[in-house]
Each structure stands twice: as structure tokens, then as C-alpha cells.
Protein backbone atom coordinates (compact mmCIF):
# COMPACT_ATOMS: atom_id res chain seq x y z
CA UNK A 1 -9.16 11.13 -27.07
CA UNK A 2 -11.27 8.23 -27.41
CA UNK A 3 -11.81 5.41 -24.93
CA UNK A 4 -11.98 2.05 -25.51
CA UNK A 5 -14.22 -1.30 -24.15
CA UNK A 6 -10.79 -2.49 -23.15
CA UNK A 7 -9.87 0.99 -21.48
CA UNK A 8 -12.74 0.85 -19.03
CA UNK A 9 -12.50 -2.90 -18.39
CA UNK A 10 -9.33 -1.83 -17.14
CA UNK A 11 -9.82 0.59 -15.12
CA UNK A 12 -13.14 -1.08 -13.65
CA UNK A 13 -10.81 -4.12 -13.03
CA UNK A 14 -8.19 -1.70 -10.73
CA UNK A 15 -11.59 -0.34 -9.06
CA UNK A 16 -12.30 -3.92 -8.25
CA UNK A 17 -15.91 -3.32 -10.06
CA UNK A 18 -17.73 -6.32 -12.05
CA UNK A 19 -19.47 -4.69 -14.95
CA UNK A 20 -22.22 -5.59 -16.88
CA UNK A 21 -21.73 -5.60 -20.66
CA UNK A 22 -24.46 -3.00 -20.75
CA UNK A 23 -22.82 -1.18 -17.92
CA UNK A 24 -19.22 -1.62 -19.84
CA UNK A 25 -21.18 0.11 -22.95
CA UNK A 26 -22.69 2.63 -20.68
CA UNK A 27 -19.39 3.73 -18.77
CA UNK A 28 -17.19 3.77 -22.10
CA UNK A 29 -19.37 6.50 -23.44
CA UNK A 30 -19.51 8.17 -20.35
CA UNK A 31 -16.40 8.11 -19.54
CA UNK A 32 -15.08 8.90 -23.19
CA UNK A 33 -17.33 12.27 -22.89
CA UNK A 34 -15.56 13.01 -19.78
CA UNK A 35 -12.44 12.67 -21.37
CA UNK A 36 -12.75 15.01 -24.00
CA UNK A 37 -14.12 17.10 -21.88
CA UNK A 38 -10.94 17.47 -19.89
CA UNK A 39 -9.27 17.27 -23.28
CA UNK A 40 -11.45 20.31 -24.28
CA UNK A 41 -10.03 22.09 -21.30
CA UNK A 42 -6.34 21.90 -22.42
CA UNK A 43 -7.03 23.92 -24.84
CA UNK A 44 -7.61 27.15 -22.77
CA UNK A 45 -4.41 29.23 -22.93
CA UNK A 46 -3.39 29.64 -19.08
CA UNK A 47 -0.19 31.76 -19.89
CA UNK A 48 0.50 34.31 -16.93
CA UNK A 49 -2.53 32.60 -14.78
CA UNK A 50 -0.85 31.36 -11.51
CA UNK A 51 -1.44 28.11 -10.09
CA UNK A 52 -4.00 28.13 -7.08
CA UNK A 53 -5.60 25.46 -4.65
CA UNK A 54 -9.06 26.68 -4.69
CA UNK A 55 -11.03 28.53 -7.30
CA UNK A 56 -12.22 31.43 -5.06
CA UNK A 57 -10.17 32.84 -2.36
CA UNK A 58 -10.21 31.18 0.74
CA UNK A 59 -9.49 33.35 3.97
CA UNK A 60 -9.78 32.01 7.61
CA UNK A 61 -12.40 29.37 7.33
CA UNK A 62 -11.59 27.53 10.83
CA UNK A 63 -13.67 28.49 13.99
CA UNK A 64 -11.72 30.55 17.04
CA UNK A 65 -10.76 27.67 19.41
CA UNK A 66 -12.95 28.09 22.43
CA UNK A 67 -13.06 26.04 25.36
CA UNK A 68 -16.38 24.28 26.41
CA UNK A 69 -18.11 21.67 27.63
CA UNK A 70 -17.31 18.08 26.72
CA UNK A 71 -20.06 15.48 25.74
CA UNK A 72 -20.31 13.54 29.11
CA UNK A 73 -18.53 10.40 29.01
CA UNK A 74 -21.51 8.22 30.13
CA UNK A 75 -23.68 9.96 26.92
CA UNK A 76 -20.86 9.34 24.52
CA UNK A 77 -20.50 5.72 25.66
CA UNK A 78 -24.28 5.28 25.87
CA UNK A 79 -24.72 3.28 22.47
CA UNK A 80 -21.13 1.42 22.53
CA UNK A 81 -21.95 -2.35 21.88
CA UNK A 82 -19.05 -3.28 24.09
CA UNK A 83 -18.28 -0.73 26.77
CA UNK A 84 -16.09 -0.42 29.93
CA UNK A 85 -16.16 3.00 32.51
CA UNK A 86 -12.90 4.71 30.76
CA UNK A 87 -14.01 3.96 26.67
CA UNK A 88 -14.88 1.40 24.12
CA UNK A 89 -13.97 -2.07 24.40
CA UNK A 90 -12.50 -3.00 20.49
CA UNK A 91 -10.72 -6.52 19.19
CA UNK A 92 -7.38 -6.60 19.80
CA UNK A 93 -5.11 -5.35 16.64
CA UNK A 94 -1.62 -5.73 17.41
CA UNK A 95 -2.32 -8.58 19.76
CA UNK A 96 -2.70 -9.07 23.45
């Protein structure tokens, strides 16, 4: 599958990205590569090869929880730019 100028622009337009013409040029190659890359892919037979969320098996990769000693609140506060003795002092969101 081939890309087109008008492809890209597209798709740079959805990424809310201002191109170049150069760049345009630069990204339709690029991108069209990429694409028949994937398209080169599809070609692989992957009858009787089951579906799987990583490509190497993944067994217990989170730490033991463990209890321990807590940053001190005065160090974690230290370089807040607006600060009061319980946390951070933010704007207002959902008002007052």
C-alpha cells in the first residue's frame, strides 16, 4: 500500500502538526515504508499461533510489597512553589 501527500497531510492535521513541504515529502516516504512494512508482515501465515500480549513470557515482574519508610513530608514538600504544612497548594479546578 502506497501513501499519499494527501494521506499524511491528514493524518499530520489529526496530530495537530504543521508540516513543512519538505517535511510532508519526508514523512510520506517514511511513513509509506512503514506501511509496507506492516503490509509485509500480513503475509506471515499465523495459523495455530495463539494470540499473546507480550512477545516473551512474562512471569511475576512486580516487587513483594514491603513496608518502609516514607519520604518525610517536609523533604517531599521542600521544592513545592506554593506549599502549606499538610501538601501542595494547586488552583482551584472544580471551583471554590
Amino acid at each position: 500500500m502506497s501513501l499519499t501527500r494527501q494521506d499524511v497531510e491528514k493524518v499530520a492535521l489529526l496530530a495537530r502538526l504543521q508540516l513543512t513541504d519538505d517535511e510532508l515529502a519526508v514523512m510520506t516516504e517514511q511513513l509509506t515504508q512503514i506501511v509496507g512494512y506492516v503490509d509485509q508482515l500480513a503475509e506471515v501465515d499465523t495459523d495455530g499461533v495463539e494470540p499473546m500480549a507480550h512477545a516473551v513470557e512474562v512471569a511475576n515482574v512486580f516487587a513483594d510489597d514491603e513496608v518502609r519508610p516514607s519520604l518525610p513530608r517536609e523533604a517531599a514538600l521542600a521544592n513545592a512553589p506554593r506549599r502549606n504544612d499538610r501538601g501542595y497548594l494547586v488552583p482551584a479546578v472544580l471551583g471554590e
